[in-house]
N, C-alpha and C. Protein backbone atom coordinates (compact mmCIF):
# COMPACT_ATOMS: atom_id res chain seq x y z
N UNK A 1 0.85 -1.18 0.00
CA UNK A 1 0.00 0.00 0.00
C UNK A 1 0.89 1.23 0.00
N UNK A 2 0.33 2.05 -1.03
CA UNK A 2 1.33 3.32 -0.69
C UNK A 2 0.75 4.40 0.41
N UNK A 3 1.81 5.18 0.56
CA UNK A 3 1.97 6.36 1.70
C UNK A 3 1.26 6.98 1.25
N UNK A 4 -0.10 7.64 2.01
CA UNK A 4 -0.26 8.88 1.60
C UNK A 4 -0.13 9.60 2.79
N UNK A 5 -0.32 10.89 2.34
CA UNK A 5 -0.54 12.49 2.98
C UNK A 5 -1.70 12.67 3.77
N UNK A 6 -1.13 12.38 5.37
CA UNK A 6 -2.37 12.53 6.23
C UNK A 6 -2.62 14.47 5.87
N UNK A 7 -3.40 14.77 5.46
CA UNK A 7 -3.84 16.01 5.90
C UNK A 7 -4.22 16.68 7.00
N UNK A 8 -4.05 18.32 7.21
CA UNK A 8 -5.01 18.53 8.91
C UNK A 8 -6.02 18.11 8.72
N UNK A 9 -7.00 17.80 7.27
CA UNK A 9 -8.09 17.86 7.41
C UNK A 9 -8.94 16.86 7.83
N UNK A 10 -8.28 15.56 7.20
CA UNK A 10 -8.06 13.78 7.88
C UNK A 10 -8.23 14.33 9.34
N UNK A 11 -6.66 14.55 9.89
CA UNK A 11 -6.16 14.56 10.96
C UNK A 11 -7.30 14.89 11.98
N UNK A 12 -7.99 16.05 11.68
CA UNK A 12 -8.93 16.51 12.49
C UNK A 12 -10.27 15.46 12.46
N UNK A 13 -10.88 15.50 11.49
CA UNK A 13 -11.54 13.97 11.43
C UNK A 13 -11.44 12.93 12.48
N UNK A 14 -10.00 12.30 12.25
CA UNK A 14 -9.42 11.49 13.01
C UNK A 14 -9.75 11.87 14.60
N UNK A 15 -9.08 13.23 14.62
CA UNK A 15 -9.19 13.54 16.31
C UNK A 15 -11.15 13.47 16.80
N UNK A 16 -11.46 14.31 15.98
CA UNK A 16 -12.96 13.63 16.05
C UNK A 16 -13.36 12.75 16.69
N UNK A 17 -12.66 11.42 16.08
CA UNK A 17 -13.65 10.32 16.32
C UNK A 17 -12.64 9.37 17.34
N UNK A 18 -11.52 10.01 17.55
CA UNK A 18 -10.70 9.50 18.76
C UNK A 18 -11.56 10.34 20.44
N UNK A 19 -12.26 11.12 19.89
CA UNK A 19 -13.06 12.28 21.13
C UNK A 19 -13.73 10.80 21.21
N UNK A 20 -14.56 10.04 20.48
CA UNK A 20 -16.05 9.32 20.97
C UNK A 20 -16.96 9.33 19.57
N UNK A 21 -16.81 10.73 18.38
CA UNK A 21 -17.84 10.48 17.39
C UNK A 21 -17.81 9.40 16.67
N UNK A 22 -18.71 9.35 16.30
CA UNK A 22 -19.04 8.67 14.52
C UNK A 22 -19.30 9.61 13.73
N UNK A 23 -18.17 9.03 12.80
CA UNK A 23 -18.41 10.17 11.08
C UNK A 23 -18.96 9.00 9.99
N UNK A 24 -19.82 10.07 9.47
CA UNK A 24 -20.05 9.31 7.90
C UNK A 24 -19.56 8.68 6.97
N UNK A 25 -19.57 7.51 6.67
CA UNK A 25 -18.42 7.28 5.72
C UNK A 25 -18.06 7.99 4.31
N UNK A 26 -19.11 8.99 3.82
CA UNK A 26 -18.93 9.97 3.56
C UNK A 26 -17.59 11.38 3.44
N UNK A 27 -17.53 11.07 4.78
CA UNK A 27 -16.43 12.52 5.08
C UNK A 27 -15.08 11.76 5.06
N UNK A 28 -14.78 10.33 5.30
CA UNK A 28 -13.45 10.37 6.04
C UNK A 28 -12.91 9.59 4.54
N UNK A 29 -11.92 10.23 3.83
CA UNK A 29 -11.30 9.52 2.73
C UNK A 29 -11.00 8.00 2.51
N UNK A 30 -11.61 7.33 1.67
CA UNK A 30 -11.47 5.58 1.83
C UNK A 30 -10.10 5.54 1.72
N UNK A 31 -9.18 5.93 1.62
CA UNK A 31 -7.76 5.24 1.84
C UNK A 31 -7.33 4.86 3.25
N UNK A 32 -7.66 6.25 3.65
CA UNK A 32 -7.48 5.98 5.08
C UNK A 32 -8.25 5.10 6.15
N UNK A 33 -9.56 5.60 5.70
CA UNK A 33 -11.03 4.02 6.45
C UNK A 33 -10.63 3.02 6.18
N UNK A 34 -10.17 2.35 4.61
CA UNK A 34 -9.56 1.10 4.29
C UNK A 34 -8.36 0.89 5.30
N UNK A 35 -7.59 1.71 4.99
CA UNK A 35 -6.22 1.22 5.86
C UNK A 35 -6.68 0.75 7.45
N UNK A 36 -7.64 1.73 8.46
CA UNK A 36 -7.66 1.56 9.58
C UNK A 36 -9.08 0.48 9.72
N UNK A 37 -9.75 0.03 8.42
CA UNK A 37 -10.23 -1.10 8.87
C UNK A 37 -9.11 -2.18 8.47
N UNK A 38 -8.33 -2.72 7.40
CA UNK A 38 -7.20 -3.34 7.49
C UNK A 38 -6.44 -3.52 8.92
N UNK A 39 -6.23 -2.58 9.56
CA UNK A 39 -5.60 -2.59 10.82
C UNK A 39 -6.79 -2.91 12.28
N UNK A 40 -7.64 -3.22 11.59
CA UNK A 40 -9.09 -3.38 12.43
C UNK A 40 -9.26 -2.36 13.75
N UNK A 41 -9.23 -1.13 13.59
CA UNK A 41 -8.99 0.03 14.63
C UNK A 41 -10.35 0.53 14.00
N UNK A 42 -10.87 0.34 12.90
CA UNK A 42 -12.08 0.91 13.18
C UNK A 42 -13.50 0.21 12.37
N UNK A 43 -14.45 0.61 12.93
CA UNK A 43 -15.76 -0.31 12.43
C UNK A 43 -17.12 0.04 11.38
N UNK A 44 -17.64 -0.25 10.88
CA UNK A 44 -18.61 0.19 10.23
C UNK A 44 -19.60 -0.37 10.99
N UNK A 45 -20.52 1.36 10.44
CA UNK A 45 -21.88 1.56 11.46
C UNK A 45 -23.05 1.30 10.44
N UNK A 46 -24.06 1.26 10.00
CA UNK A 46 -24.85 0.70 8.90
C UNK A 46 -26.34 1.28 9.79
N UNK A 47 -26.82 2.13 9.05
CA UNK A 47 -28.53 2.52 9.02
C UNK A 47 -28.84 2.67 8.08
N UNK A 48 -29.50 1.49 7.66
CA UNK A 48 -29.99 1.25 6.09
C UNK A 48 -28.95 1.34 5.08
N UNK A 49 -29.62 2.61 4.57
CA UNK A 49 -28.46 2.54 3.19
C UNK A 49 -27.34 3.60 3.61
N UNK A 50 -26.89 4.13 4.56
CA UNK A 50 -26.43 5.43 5.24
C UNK A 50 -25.49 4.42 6.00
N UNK A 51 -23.99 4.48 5.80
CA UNK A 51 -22.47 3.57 6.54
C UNK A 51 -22.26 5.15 7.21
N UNK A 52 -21.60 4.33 8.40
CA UNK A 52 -20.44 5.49 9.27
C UNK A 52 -19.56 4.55 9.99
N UNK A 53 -18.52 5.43 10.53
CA UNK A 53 -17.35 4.87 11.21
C UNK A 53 -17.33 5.17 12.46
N UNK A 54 -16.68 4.64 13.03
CA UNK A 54 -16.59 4.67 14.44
C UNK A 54 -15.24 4.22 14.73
N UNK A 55 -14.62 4.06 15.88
CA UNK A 55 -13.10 3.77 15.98
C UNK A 55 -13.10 2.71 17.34
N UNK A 56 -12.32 1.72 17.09
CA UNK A 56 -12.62 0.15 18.07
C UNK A 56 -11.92 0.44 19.05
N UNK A 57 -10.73 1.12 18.86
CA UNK A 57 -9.46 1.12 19.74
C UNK A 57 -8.79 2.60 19.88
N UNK A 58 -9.20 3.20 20.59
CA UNK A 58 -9.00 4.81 20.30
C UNK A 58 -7.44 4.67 21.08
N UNK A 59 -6.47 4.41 21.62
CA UNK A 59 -5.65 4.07 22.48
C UNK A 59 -4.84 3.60 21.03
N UNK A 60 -5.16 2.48 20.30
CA UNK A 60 -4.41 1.82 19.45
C UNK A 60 -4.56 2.58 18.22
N UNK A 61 -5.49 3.25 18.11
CA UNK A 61 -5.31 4.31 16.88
C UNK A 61 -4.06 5.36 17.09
N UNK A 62 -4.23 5.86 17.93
CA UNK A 62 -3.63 6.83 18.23
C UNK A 62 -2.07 6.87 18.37
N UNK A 63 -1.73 5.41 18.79
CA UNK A 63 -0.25 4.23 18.04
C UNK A 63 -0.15 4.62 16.72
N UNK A 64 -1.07 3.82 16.40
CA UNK A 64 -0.84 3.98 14.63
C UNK A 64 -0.79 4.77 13.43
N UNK A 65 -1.72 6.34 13.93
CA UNK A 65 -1.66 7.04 13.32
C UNK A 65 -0.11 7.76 13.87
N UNK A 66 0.20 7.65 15.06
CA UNK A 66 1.35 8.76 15.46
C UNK A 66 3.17 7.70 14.63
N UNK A 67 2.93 6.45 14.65
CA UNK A 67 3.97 5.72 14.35
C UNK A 67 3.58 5.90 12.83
N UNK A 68 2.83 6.16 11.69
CA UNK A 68 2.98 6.23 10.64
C UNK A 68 3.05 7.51 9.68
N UNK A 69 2.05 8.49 10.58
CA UNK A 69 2.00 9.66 9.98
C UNK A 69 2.84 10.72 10.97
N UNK A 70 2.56 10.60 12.21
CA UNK A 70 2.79 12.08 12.67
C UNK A 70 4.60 12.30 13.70
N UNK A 71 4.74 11.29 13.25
CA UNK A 71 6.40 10.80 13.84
C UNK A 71 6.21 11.17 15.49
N UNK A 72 5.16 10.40 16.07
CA UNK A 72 4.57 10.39 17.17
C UNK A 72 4.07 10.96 17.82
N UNK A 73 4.28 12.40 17.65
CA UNK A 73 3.36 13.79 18.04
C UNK A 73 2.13 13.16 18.11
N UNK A 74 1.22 14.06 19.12
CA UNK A 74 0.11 13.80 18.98
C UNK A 74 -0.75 14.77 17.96
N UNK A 75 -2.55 14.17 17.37
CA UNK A 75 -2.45 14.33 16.76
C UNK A 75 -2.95 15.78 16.63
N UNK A 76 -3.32 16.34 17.69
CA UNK A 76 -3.64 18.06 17.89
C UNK A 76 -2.23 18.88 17.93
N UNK A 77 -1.20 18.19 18.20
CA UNK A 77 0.17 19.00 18.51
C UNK A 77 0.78 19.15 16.52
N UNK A 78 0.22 17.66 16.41
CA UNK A 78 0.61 17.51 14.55
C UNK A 78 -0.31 18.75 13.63
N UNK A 79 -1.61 18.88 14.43
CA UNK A 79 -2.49 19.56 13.47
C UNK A 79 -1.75 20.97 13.69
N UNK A 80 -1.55 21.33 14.85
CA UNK A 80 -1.17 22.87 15.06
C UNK A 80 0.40 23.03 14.17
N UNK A 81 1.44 22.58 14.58
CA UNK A 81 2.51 22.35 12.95
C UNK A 81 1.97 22.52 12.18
N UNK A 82 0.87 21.75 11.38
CA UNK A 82 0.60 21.66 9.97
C UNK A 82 0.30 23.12 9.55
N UNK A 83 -0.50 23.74 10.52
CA UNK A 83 -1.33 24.49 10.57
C UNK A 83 -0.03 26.21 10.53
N UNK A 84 1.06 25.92 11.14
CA UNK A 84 1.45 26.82 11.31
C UNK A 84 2.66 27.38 10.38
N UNK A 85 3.17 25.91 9.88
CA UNK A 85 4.15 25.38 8.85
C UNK A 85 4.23 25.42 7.57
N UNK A 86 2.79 25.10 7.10
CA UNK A 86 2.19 24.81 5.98
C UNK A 86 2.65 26.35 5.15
N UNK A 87 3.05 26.56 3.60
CA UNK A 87 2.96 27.65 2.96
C UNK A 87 1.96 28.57 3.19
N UNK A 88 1.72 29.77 3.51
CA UNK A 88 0.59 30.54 3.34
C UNK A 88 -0.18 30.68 4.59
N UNK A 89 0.27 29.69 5.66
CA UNK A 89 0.00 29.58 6.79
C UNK A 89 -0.11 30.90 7.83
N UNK A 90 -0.72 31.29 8.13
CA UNK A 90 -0.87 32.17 9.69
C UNK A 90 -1.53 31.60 10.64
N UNK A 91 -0.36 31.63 11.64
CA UNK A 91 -0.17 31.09 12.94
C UNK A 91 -1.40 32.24 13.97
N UNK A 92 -1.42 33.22 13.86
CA UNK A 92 -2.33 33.97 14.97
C UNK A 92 -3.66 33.92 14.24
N UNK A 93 -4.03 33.12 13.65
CA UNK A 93 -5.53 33.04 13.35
C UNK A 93 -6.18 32.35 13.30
N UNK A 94 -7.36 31.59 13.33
CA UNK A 94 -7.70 30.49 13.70
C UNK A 94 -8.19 29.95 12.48
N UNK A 95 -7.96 28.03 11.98
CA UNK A 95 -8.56 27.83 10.68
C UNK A 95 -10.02 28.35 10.35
């Protein structure tokens, strides 16, 4: 499988549903849902014809996303970098 580019925008997602939510399967990019159901860290939710995600192991996500994407930072400390780092970026304003 190749590498991709966690984004803040993933990232935040992610932190999302490490809080307790469920997102739509909708919002959260299938590379990444694939990968973290592959790694069985997260589950599909099913109402009717309407899927969402949910996360099995918020403890073991939070391993896996920091050992692959965020070179262990966590992932609010990773979003604020991205956020501040990024080209075009301003740091005193809020996304």
């Amino acid at each position: 499988m190749e590498n991709r580019r966690l984004s803040a925008s993933i990232a935040r997602k992610i932190q999302r549903m490490l809080e307790g939510e469920t997102l739509p399967s909708s919002t959260l990019p299938s590379w990444i849902a694939q990968e973290l159901l592959e790694e069985g860290l997260l589950s599909v939710l099913s109402k009717g014809s309407r899927k969402s995600y949910r996360l099995i192991d918020a403890e073991a996500c939070m391993q896996y996303i920091g050992n692959r994407y965020t070179g262990g930072a966590t992932l609010s400390r990773w979003i604020e970098a991205f956020r501040r780092f990024r080209p075009g970026g301003y740091p005193h304003l809020p996304d």
